[in-house]
Structures are given as C-alpha cells and as structure tokens.
Protein backbone atom coordinates (compact mmCIF):
# COMPACT_ATOMS: atom_id res chain seq x y z
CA UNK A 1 -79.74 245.28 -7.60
CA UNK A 2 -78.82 241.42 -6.94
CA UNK A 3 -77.64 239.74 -9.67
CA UNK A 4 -76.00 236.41 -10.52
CA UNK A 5 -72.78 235.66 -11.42
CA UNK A 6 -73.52 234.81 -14.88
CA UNK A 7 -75.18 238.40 -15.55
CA UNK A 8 -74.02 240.97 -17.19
CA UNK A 9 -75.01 244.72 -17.58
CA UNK A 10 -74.19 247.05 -19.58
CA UNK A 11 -71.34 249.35 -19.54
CA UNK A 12 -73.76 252.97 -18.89
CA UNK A 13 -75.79 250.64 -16.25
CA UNK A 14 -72.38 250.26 -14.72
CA UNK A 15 -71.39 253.62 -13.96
CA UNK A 16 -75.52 254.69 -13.87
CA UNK A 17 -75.33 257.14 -16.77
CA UNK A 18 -78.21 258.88 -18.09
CA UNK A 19 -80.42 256.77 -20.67
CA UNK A 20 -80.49 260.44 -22.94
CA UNK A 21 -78.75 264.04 -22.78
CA UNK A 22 -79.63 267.60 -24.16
CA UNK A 23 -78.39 268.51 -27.59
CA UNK A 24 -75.24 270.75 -25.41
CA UNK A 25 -74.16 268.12 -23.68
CA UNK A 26 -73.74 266.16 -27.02
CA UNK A 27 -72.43 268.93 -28.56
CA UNK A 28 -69.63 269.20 -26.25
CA UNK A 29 -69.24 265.72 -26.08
CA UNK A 30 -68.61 265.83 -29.94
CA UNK A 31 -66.00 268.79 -30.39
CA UNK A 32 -68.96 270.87 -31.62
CA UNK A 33 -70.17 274.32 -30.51
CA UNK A 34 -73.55 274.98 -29.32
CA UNK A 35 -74.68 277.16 -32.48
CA UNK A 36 -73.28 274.33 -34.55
CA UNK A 37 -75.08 271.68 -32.79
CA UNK A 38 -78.21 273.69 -33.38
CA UNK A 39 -77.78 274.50 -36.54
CA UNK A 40 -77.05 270.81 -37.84
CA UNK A 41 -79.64 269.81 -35.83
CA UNK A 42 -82.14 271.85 -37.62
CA UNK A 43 -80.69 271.50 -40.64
CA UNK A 44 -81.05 267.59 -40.33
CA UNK A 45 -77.27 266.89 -40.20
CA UNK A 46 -75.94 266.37 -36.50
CA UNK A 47 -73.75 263.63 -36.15
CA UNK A 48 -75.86 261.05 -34.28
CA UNK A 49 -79.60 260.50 -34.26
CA UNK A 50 -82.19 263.18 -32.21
CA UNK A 51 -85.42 263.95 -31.77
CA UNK A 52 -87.20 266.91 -30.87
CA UNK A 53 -89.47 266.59 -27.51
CA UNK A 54 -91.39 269.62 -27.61
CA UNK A 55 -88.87 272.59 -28.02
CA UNK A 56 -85.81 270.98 -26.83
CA UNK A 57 -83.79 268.47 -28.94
CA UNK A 58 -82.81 264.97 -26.88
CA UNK A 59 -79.82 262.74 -28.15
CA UNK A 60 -79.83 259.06 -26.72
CA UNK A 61 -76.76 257.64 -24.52
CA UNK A 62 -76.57 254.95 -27.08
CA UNK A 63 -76.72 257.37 -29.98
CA UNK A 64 -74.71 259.95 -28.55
CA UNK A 65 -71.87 256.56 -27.88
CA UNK A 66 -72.68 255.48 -31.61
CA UNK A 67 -71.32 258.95 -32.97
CA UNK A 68 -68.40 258.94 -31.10
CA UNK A 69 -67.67 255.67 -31.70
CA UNK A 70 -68.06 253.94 -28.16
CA UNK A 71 -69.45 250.78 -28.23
CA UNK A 72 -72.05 249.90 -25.37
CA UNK A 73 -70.20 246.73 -24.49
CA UNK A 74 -72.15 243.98 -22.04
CA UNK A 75 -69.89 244.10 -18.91
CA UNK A 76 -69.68 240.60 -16.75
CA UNK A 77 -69.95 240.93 -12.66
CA UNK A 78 -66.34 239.15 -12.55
CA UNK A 79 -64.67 241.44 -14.99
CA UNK A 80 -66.16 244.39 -12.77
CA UNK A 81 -64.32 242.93 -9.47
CA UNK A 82 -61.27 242.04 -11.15
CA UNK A 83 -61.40 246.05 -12.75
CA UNK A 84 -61.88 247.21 -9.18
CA UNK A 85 -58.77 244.84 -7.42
CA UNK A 86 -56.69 245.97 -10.66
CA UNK A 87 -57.46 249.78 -9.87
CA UNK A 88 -56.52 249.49 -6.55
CA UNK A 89 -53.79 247.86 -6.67
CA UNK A 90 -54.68 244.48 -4.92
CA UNK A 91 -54.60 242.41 -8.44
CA UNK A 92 -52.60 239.35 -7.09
CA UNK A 93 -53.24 237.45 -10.80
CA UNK A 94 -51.26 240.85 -12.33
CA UNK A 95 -48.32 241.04 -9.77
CA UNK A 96 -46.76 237.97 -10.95
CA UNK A 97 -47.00 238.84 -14.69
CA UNK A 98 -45.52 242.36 -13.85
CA UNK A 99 -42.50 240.65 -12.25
CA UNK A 100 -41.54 238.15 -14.62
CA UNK A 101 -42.21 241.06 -17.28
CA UNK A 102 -38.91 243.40 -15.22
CA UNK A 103 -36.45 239.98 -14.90
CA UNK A 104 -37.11 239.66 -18.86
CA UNK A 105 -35.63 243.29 -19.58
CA UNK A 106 -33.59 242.73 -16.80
CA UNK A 107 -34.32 245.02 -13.81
C-alpha cells in the first residue's frame, strides 16, 4: 500500500486488525464472561452495538473500540516513523530533551 505523505490511516489499518470479532472475543475484551455476554446480548443489553449473522452474534472493531472507550484516531505516515525511531531508541529529536530534562534535577 503506497501512500503519500499527507495520508493518513487509521489506527486498526495500522496494526491490520480485524474490521469485526465474535461476541467472546468482545466479551473478554470487556471484563465480561461468556454466559454474560450471551445473555445481554439476547436480552438486548451488551455494552456496544451487535448484530446477529445467522446464529452467531458479530460486534464491529469500531463498536467493540466505542464501548471500551478507544477512539479510532486517523494516524499520519510521519507520526508512524517518528513512533517507530522513538521505540527503538534512535529518536535523535527526544535525546536532547531527555538530557536537558536530568541537568534540570541535577543528575
């Protein structure tokens, strides 16, 4: 996928996440149990939107996000790069701040 600099994705394109899950996978994701995610569910009270695709119950990413609170943030190709030199340590913008940062409490 070639994309300009000026692009942006977003943030489950990034890391290639599934565009929906199964109602367990949800359920764990919120804290619930399975028999409590089923029983909501049928009971019309789970705590994101689902639908029901034949016999099995399907809860979007961005749903799934929504209900915990997760926003689906665009994410810029720049701010990607300057994530990855951060996480490996080769972040020359950072070092600088980091050092001036120690002579201020005075290590």
């Amino acid at each position: 996928m070639t994309r300009h600099r000026d692009e942006s994705v977003s943030f489950t394109e990034v890391f290639e996440l599934p565009t929906r899950v199964n109602l367990r996978t949800a359920a764990e994701a919120l804290g619930l149990s399975p028999a409590t995610a089923y029983r909501r569910a049928r009971q019309g009270e789970f705590p994101c939107r689902l639908r029901k695709e034949g016999r099995v119950y399907v809860v979007r990413l961005v749903d799934l996000m929504r209900g915990l609170g997760i926003q689906d943030v665009r994410v810029h190709d720049d701010d990607i790069e300057a994530g990855a030199r951060f996480a490996s340590g080769n972040d020359e913008e950072q070092a600088p701040a980091r050092d001036s940062r120690r002579r201020r409490r005075g290590r």
